[in-house]
N, C-alpha and C. Protein backbone atom coordinates (compact mmCIF):
# COMPACT_ATOMS: atom_id res chain seq x y z
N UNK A 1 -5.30 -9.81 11.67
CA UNK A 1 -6.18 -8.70 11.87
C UNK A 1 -6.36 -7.96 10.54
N UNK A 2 -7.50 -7.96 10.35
CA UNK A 2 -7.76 -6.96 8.77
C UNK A 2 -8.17 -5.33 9.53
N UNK A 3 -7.84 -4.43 8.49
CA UNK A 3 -7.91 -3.46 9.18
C UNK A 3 -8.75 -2.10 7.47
N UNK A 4 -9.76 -1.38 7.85
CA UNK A 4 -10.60 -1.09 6.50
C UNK A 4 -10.13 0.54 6.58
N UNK A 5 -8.87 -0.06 5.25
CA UNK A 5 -8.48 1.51 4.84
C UNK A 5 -9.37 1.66 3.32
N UNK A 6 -8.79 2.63 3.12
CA UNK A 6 -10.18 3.15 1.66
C UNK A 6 -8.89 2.78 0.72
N UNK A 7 -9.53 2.81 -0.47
CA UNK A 7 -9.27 1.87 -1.03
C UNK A 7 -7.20 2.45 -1.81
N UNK A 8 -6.35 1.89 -2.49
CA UNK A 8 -5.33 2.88 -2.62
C UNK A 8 -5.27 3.35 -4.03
N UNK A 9 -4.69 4.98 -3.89
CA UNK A 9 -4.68 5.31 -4.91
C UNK A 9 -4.25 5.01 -6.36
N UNK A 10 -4.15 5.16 -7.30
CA UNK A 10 -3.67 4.93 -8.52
C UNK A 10 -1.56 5.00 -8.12
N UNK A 11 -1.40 6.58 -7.77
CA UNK A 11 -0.11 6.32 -7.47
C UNK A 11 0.43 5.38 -6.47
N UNK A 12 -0.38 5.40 -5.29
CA UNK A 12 0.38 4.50 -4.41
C UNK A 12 0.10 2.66 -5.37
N UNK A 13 -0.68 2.30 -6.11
CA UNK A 13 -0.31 0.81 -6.84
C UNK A 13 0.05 0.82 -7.70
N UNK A 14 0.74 2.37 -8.37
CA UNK A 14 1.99 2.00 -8.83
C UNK A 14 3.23 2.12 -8.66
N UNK A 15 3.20 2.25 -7.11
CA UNK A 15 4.45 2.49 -6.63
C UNK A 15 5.03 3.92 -6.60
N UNK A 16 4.53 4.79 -7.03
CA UNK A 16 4.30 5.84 -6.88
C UNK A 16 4.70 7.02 -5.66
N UNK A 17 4.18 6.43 -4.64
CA UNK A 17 3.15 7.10 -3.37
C UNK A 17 3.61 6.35 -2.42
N UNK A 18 3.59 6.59 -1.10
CA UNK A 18 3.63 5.56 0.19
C UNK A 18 2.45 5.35 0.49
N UNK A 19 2.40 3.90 0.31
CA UNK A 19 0.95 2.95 0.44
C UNK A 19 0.41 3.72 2.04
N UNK A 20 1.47 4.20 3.13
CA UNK A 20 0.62 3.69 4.10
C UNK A 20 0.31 5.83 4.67
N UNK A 21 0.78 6.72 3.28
CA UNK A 21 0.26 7.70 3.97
C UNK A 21 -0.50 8.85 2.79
N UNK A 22 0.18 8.41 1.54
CA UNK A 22 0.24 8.86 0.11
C UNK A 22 0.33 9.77 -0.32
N UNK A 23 1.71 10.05 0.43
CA UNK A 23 2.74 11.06 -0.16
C UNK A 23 3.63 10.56 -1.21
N UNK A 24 3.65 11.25 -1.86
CA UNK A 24 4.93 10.95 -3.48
C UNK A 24 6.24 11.71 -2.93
N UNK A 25 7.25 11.04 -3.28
CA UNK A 25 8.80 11.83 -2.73
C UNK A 25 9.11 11.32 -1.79
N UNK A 26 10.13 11.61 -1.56
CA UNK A 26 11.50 11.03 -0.61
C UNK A 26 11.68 9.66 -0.85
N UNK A 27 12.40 8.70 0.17
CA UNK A 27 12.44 7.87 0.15
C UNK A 27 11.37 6.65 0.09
N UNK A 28 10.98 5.81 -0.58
CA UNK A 28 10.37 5.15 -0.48
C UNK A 28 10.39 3.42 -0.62
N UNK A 29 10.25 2.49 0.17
CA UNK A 29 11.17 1.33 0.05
C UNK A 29 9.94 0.16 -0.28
N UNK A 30 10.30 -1.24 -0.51
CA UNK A 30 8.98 -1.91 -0.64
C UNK A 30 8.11 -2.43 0.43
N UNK A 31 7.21 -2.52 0.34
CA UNK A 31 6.38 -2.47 2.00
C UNK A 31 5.48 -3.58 1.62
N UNK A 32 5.63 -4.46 0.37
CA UNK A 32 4.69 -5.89 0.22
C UNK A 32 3.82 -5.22 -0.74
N UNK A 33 2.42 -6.59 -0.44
CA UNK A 33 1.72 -6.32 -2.10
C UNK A 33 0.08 -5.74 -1.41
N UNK A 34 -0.60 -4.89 -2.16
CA UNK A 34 -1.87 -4.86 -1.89
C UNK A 34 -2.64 -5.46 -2.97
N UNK A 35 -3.85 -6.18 -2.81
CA UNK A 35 -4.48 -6.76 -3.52
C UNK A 35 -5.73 -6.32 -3.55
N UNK A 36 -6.34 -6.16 -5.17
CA UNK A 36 -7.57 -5.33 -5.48
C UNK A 36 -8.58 -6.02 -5.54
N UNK A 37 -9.91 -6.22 -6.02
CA UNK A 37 -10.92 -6.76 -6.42
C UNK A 37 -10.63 -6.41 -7.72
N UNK A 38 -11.72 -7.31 -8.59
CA UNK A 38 -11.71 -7.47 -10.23
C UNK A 38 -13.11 -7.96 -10.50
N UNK A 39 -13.37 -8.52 -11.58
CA UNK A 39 -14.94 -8.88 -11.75
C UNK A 39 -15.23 -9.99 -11.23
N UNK A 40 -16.03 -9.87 -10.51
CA UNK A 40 -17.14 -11.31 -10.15
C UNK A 40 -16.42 -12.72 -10.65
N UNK A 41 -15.85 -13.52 -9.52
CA UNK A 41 -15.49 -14.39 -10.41
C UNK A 41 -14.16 -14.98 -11.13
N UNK A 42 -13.10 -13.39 -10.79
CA UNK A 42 -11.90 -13.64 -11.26
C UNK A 42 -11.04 -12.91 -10.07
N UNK A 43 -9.60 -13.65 -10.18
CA UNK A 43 -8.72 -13.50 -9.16
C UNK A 43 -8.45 -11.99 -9.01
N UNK A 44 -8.24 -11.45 -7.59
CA UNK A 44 -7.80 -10.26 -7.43
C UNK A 44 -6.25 -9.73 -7.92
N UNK A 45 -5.98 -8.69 -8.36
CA UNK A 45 -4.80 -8.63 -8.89
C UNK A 45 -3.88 -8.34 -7.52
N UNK A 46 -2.71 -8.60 -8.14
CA UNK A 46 -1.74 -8.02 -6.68
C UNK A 46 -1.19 -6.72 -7.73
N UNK A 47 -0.68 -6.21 -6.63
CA UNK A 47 0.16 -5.01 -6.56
C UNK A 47 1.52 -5.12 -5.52
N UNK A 48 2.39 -4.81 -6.52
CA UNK A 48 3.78 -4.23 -5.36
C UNK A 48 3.84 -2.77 -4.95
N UNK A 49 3.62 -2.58 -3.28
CA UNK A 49 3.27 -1.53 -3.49
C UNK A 49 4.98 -0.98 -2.03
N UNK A 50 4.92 0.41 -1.99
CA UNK A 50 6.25 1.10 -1.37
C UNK A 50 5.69 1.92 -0.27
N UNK A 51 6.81 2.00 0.57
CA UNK A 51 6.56 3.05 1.76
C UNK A 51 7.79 4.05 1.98
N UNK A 52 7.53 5.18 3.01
CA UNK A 52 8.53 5.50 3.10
C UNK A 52 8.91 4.72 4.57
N UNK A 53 10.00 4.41 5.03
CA UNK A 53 10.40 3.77 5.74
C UNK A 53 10.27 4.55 7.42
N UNK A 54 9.88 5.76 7.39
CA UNK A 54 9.68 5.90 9.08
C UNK A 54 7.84 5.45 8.49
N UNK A 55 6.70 5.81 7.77
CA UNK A 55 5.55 5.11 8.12
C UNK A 55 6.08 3.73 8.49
N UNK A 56 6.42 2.84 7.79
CA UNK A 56 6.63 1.61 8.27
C UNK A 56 6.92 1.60 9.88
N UNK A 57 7.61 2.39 10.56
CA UNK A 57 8.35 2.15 11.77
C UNK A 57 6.76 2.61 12.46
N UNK A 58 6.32 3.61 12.56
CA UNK A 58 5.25 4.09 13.06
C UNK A 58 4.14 2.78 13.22
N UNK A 59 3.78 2.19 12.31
CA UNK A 59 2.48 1.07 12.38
C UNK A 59 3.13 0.09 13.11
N UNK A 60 4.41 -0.46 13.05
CA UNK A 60 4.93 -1.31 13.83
C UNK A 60 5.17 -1.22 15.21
N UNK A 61 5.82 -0.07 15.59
CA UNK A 61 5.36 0.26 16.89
C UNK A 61 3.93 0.78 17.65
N UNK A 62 2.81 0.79 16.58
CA UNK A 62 1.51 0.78 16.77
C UNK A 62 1.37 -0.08 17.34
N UNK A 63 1.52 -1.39 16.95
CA UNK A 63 1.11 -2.41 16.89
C UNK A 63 1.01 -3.17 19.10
C-alpha cells in the first residue's frame, strides 16, 4: 500500500526529526529509508531516516 505524505523535511532526511511526525527531540530510533526523486533519468537517493518509537507503535496498530 503506498500512502501520499508531503514530501519530508530537510531535518527529518537527516535524521534529525521523526520521519513519521517531525518533531526534533527525545528519543528517536531508526524507522528505515525514505527515498527522494532526482533528475529525470537518475536513481532516487535513499535516506536513513528515524522515529520516535511510540509514532512507530501508533501506525502499526493503525494498520
Amino acid at each position: 500500500m503506498t500512502t501520499h505524505q508531503p514530501e519530508p523535511s530537510r531535518a527529518q532526511l537527516q535524521a534529525k526529526a521523526c520521519i513519521r511526525c517531525g518533531r526534533e527531540g527525545g528519543e528517536l530510533v531508526p524507522a528505515g529509508h525514505v527515498y527522494t526523486s532526482t533528475s529525470e533519468g537518475q536513481a532516487p537517493l535513499g535516506w536513513a531516516v528515524v522515529a520516535h518509537p511510540k509514532c512507530i507503535t501508533i501506525e502499526e496498530t493503525a494498520c
